[in-house]
C-alpha atoms as a PDB file:
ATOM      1  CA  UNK A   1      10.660 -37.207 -21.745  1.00  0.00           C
ATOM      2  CA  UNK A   2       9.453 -33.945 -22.111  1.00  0.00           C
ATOM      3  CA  UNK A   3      12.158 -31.355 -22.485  1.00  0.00           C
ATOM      4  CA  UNK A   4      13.542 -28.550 -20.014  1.00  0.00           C
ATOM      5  CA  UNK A   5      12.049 -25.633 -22.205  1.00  0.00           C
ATOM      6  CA  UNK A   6       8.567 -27.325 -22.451  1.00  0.00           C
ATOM      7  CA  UNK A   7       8.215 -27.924 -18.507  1.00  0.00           C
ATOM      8  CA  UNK A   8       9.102 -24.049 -17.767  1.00  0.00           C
ATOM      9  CA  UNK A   9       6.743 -22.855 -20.256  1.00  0.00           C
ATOM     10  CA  UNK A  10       3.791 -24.937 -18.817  1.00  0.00           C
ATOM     11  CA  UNK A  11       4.960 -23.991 -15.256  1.00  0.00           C
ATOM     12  CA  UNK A  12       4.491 -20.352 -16.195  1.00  0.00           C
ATOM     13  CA  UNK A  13       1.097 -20.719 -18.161  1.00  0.00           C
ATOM     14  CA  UNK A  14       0.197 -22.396 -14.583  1.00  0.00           C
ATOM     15  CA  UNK A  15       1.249 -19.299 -12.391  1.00  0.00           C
ATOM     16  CA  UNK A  16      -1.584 -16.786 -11.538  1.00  0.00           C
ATOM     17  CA  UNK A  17      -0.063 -13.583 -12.870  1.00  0.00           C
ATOM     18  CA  UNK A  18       0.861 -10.585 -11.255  1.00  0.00           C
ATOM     19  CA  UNK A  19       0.649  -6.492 -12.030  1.00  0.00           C
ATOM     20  CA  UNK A  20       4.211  -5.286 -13.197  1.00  0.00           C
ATOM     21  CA  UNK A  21       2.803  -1.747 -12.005  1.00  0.00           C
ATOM     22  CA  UNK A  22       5.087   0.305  -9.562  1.00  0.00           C
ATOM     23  CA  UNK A  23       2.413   2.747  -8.951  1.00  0.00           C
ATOM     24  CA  UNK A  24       0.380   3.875  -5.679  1.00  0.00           C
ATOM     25  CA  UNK A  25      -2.557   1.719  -5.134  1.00  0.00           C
ATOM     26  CA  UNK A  26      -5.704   3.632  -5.280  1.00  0.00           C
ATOM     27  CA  UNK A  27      -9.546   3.196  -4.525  1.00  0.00           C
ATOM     28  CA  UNK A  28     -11.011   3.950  -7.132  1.00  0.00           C
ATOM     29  CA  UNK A  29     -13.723   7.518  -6.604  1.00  0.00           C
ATOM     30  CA  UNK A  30     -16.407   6.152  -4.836  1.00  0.00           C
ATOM     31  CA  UNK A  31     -19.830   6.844  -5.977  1.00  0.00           C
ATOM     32  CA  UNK A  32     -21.784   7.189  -2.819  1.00  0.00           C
ATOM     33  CA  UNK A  33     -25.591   9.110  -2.403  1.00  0.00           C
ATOM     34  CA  UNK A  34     -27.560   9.769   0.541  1.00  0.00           C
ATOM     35  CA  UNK A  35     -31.213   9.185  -0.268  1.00  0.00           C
ATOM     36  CA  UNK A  36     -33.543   9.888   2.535  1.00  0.00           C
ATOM     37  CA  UNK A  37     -31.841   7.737   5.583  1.00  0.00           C
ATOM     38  CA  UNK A  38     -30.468   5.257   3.352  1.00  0.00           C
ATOM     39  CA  UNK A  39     -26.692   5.607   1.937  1.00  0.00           C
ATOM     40  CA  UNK A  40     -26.316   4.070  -1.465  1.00  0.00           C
ATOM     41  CA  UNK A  41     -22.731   2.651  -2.423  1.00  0.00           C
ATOM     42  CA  UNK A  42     -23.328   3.288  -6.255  1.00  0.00           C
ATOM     43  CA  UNK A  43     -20.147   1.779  -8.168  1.00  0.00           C
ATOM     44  CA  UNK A  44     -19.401  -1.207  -4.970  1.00  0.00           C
ATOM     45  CA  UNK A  45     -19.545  -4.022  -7.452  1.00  0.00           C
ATOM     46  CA  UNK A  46     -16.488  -1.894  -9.302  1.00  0.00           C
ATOM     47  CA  UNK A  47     -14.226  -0.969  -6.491  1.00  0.00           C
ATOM     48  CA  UNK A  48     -14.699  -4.943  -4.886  1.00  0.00           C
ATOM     49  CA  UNK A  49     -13.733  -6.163  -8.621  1.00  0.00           C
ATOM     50  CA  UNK A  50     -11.196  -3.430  -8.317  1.00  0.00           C
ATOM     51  CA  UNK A  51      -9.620  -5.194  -4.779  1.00  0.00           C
ATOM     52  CA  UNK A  52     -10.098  -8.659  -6.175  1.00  0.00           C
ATOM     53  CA  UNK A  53     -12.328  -9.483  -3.384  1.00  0.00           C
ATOM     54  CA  UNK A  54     -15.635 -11.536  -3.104  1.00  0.00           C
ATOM     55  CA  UNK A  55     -18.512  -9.007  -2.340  1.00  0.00           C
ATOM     56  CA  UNK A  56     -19.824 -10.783   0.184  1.00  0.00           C
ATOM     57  CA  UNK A  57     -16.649 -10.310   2.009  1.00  0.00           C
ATOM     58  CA  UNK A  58     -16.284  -6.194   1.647  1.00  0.00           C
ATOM     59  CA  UNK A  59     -19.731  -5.910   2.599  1.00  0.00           C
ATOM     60  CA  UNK A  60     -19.151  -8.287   5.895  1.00  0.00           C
ATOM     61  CA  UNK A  61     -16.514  -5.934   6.599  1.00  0.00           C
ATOM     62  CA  UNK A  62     -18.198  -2.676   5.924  1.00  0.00           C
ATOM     63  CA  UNK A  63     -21.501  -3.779   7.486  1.00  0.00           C
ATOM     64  CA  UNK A  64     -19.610  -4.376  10.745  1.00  0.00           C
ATOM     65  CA  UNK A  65     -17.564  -1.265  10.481  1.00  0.00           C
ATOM     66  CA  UNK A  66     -19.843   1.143  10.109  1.00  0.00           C
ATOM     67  CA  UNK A  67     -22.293  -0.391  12.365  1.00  0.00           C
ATOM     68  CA  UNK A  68     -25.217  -0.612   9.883  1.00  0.00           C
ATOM     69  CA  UNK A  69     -26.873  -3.319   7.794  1.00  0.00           C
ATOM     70  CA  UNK A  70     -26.255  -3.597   4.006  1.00  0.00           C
ATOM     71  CA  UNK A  71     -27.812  -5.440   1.302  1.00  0.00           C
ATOM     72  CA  UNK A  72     -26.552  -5.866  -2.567  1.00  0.00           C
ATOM     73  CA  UNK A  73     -28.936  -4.140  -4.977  1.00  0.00           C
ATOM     74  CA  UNK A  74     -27.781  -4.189  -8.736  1.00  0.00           C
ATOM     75  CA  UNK A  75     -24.378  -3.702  -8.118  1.00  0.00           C
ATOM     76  CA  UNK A  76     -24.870  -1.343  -5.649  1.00  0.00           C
ATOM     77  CA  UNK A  77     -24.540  -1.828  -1.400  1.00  0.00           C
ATOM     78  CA  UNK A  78     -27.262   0.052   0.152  1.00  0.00           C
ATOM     79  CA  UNK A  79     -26.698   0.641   3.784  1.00  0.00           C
ATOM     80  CA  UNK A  80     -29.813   1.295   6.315  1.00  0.00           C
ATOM     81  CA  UNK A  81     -28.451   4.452   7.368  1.00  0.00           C
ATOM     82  CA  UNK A  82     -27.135   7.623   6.724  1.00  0.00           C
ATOM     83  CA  UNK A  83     -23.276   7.243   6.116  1.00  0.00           C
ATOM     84  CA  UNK A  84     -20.881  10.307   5.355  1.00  0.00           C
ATOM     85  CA  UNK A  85     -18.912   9.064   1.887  1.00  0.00           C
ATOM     86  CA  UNK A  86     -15.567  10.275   4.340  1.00  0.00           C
ATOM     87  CA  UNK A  87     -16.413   7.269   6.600  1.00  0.00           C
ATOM     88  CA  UNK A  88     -17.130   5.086   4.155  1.00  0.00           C
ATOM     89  CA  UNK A  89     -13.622   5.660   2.129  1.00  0.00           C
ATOM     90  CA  UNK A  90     -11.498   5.286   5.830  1.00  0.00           C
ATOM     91  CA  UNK A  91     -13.291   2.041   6.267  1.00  0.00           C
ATOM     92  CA  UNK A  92     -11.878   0.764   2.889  1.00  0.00           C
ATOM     93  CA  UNK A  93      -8.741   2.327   2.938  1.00  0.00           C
ATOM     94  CA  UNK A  94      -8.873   0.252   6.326  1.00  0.00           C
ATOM     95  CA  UNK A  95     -10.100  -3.029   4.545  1.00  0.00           C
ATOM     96  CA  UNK A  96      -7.116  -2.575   1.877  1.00  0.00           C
ATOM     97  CA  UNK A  97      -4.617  -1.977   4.482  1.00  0.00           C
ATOM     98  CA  UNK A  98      -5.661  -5.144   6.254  1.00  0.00           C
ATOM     99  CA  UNK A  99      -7.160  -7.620   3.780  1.00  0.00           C
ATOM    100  CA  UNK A 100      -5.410  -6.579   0.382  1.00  0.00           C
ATOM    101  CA  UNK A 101      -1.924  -5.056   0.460  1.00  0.00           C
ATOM    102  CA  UNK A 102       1.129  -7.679   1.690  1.00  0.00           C
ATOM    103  CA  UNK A 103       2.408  -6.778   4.495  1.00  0.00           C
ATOM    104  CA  UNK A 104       6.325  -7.687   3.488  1.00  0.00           C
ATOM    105  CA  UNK A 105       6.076  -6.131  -0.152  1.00  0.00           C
ATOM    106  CA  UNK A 106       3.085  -3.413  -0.025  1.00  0.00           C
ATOM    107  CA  UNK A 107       1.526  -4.981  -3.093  1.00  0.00           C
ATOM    108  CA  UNK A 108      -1.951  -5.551  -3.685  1.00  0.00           C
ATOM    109  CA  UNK A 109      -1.890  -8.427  -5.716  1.00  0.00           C
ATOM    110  CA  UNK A 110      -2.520 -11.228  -2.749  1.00  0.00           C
ATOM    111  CA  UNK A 111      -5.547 -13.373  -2.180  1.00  0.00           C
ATOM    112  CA  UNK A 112      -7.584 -14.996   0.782  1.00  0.00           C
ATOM    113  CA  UNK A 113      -7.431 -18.649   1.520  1.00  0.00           C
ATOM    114  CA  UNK A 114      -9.557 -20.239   3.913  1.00  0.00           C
ATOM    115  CA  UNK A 115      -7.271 -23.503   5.774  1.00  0.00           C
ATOM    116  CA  UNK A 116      -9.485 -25.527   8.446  1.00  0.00           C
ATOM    117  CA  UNK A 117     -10.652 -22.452  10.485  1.00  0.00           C
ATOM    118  CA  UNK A 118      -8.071 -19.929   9.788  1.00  0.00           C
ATOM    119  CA  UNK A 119      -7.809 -17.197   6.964  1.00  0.00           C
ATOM    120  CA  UNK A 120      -4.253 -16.446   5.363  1.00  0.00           C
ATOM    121  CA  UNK A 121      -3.650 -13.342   3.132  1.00  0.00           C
ATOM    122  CA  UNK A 122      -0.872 -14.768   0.553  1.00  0.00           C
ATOM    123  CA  UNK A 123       1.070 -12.383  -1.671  1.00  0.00           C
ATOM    124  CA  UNK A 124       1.069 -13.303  -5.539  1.00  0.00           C
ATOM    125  CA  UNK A 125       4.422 -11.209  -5.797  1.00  0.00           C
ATOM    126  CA  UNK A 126       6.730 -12.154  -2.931  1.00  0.00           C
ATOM    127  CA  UNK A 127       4.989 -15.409  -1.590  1.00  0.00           C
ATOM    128  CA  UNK A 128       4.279 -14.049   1.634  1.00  0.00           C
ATOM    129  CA  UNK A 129       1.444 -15.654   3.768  1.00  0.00           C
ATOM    130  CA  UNK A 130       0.337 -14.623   6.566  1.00  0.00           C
ATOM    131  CA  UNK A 131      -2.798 -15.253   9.110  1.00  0.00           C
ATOM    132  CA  UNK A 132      -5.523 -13.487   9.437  1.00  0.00           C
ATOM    133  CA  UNK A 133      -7.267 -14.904  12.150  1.00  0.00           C
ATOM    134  CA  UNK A 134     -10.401 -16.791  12.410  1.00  0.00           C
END
């Protein structure tokens, strides 16, 4: 029979770990160009690793928001359209207050989980889950 000490220690090599930070949560500056009429998201493979989100996800989310379509491009999102970089920013400050930061705790370390149809945000820190919708 493994001992008390042993079965803690592999408990906590088993839990997904969490920022000890008590700091804001920022975006990070977003590096975005207008070239002719296309807008190109320049560092978007940085600020999604940034959120600990899928890509495919932000852009989804963007793409709708703004009302334009987007396509990935060496770690870049290039929308069809001209975009103001103001626009852009309040759609992912919008994204993070949604689909990143718990609503109980205000901390961004939470992921998505897909259950049968429905998508739950669930908070690393506190344990908090909560739906999303479909």
């Amino acid at each position: 029979m493994e001992s008390y000490e042993n079965l803690v220690e592999e408990a906590y090599e088993q839990i997904k770990q969490v920022s000890k930070s008590t700091s804001r949560f920022e975006i990070p500056k977003l590096d975005i160009q207008n070239i002719g009429n296309r807008t190109v998201f320049g560092n978007f493979m940085q600020v999604v690793s940034y959120l600990r989100r899928t890509p495919e996800n932000v852009c989804k989310f963007l793409t709708k928001e703004l009302a334009s379509q987007g396509k990935f491009e060496n770690d870049r999102l290039i929308f069809n359209r001209k975009i103001f970089s103001s626009q852009i920013k309040e759609k992912l400050e919008l994204y993070v207050k949604r689909y990143v930061l718990c609503k109980e705790c205000g901390k961004p370390d939470t992921e998505l989980i897909k259950e049968d149809d429905f998508l739950f945000i669930h908070c690393l820190a506190c344990g908090a889950k909560h739906s999303l919708g479909r």
